[in-house]
Structures are given as structure tokens and as C-alpha cells.
N, C-alpha and C. Protein backbone atom coordinates (compact mmCIF):
# COMPACT_ATOMS: atom_id res chain seq x y z
N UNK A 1 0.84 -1.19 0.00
CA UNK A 1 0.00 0.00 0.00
C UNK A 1 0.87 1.24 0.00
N UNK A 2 0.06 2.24 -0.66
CA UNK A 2 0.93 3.78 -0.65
C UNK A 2 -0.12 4.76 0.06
N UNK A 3 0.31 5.00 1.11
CA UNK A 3 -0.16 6.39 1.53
C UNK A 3 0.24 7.51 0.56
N UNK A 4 -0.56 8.32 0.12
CA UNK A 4 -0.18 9.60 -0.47
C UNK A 4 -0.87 10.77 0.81
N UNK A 5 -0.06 11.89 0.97
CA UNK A 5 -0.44 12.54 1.87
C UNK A 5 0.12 14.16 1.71
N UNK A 6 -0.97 15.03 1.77
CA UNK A 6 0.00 16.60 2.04
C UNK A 6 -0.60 17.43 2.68
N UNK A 7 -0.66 19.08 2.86
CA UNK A 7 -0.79 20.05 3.54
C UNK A 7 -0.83 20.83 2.39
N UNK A 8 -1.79 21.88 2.56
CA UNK A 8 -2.51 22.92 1.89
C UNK A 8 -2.27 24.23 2.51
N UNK A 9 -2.01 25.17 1.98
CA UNK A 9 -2.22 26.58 2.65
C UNK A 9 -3.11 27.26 1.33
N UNK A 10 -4.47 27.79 2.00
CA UNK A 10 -5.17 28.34 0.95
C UNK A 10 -4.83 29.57 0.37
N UNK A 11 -5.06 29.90 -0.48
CA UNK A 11 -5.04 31.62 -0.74
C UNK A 11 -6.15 32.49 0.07
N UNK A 12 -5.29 33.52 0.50
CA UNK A 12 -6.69 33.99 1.85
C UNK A 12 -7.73 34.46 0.95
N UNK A 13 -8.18 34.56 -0.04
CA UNK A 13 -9.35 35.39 -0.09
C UNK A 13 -10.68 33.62 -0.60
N UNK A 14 -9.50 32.68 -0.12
CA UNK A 14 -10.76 31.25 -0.35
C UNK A 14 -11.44 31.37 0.55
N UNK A 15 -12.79 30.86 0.21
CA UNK A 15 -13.97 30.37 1.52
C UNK A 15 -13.87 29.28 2.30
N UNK A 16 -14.42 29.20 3.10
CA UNK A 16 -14.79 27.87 3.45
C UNK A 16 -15.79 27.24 2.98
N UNK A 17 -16.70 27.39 2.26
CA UNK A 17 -16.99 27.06 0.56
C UNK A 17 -16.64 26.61 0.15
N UNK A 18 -15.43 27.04 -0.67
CA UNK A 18 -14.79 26.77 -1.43
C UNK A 18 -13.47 25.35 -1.19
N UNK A 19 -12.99 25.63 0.12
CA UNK A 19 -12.45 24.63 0.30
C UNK A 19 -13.17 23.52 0.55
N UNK A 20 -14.38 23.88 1.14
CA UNK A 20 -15.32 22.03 1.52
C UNK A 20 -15.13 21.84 -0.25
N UNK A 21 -15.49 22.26 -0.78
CA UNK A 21 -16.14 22.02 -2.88
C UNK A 21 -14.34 21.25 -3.18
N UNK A 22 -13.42 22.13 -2.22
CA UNK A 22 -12.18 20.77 -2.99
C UNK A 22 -12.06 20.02 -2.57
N UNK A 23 -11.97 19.80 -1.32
CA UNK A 23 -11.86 18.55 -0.51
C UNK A 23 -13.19 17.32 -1.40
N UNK A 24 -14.22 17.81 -1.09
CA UNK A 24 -15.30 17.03 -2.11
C UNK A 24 -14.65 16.53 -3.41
N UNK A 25 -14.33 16.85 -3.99
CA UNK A 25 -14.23 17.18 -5.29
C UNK A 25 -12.77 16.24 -4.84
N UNK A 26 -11.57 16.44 -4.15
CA UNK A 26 -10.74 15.00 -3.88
C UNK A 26 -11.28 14.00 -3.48
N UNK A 27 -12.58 13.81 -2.66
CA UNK A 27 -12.83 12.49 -2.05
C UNK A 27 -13.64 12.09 -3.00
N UNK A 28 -14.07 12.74 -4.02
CA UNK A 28 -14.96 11.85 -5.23
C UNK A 28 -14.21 11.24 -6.19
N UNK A 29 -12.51 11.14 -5.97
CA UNK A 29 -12.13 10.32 -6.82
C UNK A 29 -11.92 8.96 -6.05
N UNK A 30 -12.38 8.81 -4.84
CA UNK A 30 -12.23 7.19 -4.75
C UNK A 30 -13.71 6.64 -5.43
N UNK A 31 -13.26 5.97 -6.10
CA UNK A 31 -14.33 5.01 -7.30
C UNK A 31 -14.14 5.14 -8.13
N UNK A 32 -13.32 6.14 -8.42
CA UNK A 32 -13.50 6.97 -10.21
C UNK A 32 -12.08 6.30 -10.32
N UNK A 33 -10.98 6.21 -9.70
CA UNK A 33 -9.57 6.03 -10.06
C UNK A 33 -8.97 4.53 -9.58
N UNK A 34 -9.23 3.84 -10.17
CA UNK A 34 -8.69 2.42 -9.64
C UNK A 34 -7.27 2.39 -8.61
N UNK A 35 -7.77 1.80 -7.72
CA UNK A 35 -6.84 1.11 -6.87
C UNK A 35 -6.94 2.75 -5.97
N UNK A 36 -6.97 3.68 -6.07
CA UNK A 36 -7.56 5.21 -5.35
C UNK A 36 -8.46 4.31 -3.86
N UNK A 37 -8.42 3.70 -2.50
CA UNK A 37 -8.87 3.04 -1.95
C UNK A 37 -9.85 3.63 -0.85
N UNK A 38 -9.04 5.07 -0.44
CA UNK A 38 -9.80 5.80 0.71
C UNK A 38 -9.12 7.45 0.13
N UNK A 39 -10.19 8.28 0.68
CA UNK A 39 -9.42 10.03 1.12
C UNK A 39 -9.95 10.19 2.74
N UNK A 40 -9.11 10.86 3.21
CA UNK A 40 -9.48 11.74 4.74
C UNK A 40 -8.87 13.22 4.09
N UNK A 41 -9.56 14.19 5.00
CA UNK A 41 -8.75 15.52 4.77
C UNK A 41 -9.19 16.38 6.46
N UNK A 42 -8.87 16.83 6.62
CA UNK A 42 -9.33 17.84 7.95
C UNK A 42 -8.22 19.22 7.92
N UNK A 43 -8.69 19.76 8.93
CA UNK A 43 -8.01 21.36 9.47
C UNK A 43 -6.53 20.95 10.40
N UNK A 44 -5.80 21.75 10.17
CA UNK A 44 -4.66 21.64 10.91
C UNK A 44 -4.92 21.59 12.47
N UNK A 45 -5.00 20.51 12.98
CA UNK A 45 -5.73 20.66 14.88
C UNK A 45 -4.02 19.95 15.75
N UNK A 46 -3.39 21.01 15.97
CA UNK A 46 -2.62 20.56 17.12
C UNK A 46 -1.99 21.63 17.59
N UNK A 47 -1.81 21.55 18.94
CA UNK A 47 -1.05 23.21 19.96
C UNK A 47 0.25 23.18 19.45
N UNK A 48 0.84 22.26 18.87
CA UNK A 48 2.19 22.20 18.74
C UNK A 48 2.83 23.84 17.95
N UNK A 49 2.20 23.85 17.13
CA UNK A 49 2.62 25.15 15.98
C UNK A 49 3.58 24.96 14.93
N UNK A 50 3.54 23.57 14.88
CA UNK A 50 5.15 22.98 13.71
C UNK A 50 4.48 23.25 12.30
N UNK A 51 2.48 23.68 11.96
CA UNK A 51 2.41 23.40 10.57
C UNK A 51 2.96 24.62 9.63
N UNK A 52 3.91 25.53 10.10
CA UNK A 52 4.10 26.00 8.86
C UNK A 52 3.16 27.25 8.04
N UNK A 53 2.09 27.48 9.06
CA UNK A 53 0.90 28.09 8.11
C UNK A 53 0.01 27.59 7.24
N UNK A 54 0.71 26.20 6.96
CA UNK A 54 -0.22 24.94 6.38
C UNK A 54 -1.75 25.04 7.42
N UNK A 55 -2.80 24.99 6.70
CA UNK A 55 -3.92 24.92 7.35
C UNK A 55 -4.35 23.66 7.46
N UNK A 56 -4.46 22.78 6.51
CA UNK A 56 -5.67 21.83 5.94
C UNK A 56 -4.35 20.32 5.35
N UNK A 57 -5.20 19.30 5.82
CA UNK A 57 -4.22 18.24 5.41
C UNK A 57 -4.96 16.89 4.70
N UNK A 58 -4.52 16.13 3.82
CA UNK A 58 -5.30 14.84 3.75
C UNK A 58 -4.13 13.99 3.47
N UNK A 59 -4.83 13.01 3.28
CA UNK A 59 -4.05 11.24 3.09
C UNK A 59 -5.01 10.47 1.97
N UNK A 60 -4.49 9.90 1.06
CA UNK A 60 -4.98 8.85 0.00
C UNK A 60 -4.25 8.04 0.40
N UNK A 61 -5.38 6.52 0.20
CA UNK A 61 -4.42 5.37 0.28
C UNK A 61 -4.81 4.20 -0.75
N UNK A 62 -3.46 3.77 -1.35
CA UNK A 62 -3.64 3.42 -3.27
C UNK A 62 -3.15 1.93 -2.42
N UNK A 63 -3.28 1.02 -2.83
CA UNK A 63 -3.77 -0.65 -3.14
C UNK A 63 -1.89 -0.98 -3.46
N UNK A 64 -1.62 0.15 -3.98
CA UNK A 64 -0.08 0.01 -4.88
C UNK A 64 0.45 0.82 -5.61
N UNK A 65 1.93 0.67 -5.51
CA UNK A 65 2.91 1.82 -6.30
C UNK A 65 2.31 2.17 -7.80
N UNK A 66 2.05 0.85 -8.16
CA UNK A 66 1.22 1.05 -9.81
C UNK A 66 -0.08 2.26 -9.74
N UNK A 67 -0.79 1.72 -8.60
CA UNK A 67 -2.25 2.40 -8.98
C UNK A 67 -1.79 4.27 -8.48
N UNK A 68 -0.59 4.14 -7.68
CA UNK A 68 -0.42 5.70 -7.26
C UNK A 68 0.01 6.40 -8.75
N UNK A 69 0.74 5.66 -9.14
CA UNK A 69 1.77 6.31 -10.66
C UNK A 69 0.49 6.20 -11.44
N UNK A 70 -0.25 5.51 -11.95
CA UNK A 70 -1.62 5.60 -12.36
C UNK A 70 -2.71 6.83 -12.23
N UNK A 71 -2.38 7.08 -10.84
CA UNK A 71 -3.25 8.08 -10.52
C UNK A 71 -2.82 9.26 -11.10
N UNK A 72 -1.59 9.98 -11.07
CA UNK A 72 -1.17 10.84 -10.73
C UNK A 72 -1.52 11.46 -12.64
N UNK A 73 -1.04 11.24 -13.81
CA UNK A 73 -2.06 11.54 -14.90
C UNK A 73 -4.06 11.28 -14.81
N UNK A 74 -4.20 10.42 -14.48
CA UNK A 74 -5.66 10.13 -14.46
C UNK A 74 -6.31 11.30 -14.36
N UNK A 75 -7.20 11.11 -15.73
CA UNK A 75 -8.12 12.68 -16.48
C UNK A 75 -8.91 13.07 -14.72
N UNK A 76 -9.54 12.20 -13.91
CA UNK A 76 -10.28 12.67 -12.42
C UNK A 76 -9.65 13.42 -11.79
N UNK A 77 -8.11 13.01 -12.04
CA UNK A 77 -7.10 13.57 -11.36
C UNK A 77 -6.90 15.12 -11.50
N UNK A 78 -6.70 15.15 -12.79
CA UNK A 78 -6.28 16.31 -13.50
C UNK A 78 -7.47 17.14 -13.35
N UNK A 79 -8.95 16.81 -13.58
CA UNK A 79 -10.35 17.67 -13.49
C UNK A 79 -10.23 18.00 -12.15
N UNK A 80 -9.34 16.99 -10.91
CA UNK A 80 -9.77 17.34 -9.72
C UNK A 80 -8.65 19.14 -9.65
N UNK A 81 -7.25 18.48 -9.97
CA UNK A 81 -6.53 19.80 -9.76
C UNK A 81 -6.78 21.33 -10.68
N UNK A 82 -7.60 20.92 -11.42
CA UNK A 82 -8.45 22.10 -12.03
C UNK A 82 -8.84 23.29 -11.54
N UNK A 83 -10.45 21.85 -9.78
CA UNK A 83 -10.26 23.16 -8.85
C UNK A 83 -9.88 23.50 -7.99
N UNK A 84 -8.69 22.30 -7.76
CA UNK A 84 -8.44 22.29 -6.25
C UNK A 84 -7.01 23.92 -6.31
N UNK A 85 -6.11 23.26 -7.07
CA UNK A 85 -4.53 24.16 -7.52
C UNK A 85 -4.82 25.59 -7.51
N UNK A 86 -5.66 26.37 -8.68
CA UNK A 86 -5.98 27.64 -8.30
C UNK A 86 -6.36 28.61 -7.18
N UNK A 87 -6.55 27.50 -6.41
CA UNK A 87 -6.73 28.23 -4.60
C UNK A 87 -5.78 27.80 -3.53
N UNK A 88 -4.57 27.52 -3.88
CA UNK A 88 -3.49 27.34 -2.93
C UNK A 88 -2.54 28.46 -3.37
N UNK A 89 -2.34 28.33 -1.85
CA UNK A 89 -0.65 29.54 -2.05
C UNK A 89 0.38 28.74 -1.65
N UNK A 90 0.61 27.68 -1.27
CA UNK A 90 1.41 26.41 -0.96
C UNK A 90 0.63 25.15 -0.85
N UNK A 91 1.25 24.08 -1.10
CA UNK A 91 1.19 22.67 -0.98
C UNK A 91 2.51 21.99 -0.70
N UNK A 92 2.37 21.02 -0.32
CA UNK A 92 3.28 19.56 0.01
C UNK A 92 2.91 18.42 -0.24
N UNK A 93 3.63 17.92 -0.92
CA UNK A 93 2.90 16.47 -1.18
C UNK A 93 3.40 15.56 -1.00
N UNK A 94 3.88 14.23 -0.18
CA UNK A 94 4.67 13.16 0.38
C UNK A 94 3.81 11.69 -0.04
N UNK A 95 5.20 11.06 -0.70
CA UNK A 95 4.32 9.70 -0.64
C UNK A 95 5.29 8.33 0.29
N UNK A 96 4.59 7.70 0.98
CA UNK A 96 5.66 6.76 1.74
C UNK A 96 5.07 5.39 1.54
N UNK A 97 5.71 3.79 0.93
CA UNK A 97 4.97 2.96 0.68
C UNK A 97 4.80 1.96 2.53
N UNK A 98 3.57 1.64 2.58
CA UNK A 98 3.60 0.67 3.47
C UNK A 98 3.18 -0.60 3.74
């Protein structure tokens, strides 16, 4: 299995609207993208203060190295970063196999 996982910092003038509509709009590709198995996403929640200004975080988890490299062209994929990309002012994106 591959966790795929990152951190978001929005552009301030996004909604919270707008970010539920991407997060949606990532978790509707599990079904659409083979071997795509689960999404989580939530708000940055810890006292620590290590995120960086990163607000918002999720995790995908792919079946396999194939179905991640698969994903990453896949047209869902690409429609998803359509609307997700235009409303970030940073991202990170980490993949670790387990």
C-alpha cells in the first residue's frame, strides 16, 4: 500500500466554501480512479505550531505503487486539480509505501 499525503495553505481570499467544494471534489475520486482506496482531509488541529501556516491536510491510500503512478495523470485527477490548484498559495505532497 501507498499512503499519499499533504498540507494545503489556501489563498486567503478562499472560503470555506470553497475549500469544503475541494476537498469534495478529492474524495470523489475514490471510485473513479482504480486502486484510489480511501481520502481523509481535515483542518490543521494541534497546539504544537510545527504546521508551517499549512492549514488543511489529507491522506490517500492506493492498493499500490502502480495504482499511485496511475493516478497521478488520471483525467479525475487532472479535473480534480483544475479546482483544487488555483486556490493554494502552498502545498506539500509526500508519498511513503507501506
Amino acid at each position: 500500500m501507498v499512503r499519499h499525503f499533504g498540507v494545503f495553505k489556501f489563498k486567503e481570499a478562499v472560503t470555506e466554501e470553497q475549500i469544503a467544494m475541494c476537498f469534495g471534489t478529492m474524495k470523489d475520486m475514490v471510485g473513479k480512479i482504480p486502486g484510489l482506496l480511501d481520502m481523509e482531509y481535515g483542518c490543521y488541529n494541534s497546539s504544537e505550531g510545527l504546521n508551517e501556516d499549512f492549514t488543511h491536510g489529507f491522506v490517500m491510500t492506493f492498493d499500490s505503487l502502480a495504482s499511485r503512478d496511475a493516478y497521478l495523470p488520471h483525467p479525475v485527477h487532472e479535473q480534480a486539480k483544475e479546482i483544487v490548484v488555483p486556490r493554494l498559495e502552498r502545498v506539500v505532497v509526500f508519498d511513503i509505501e507501506v
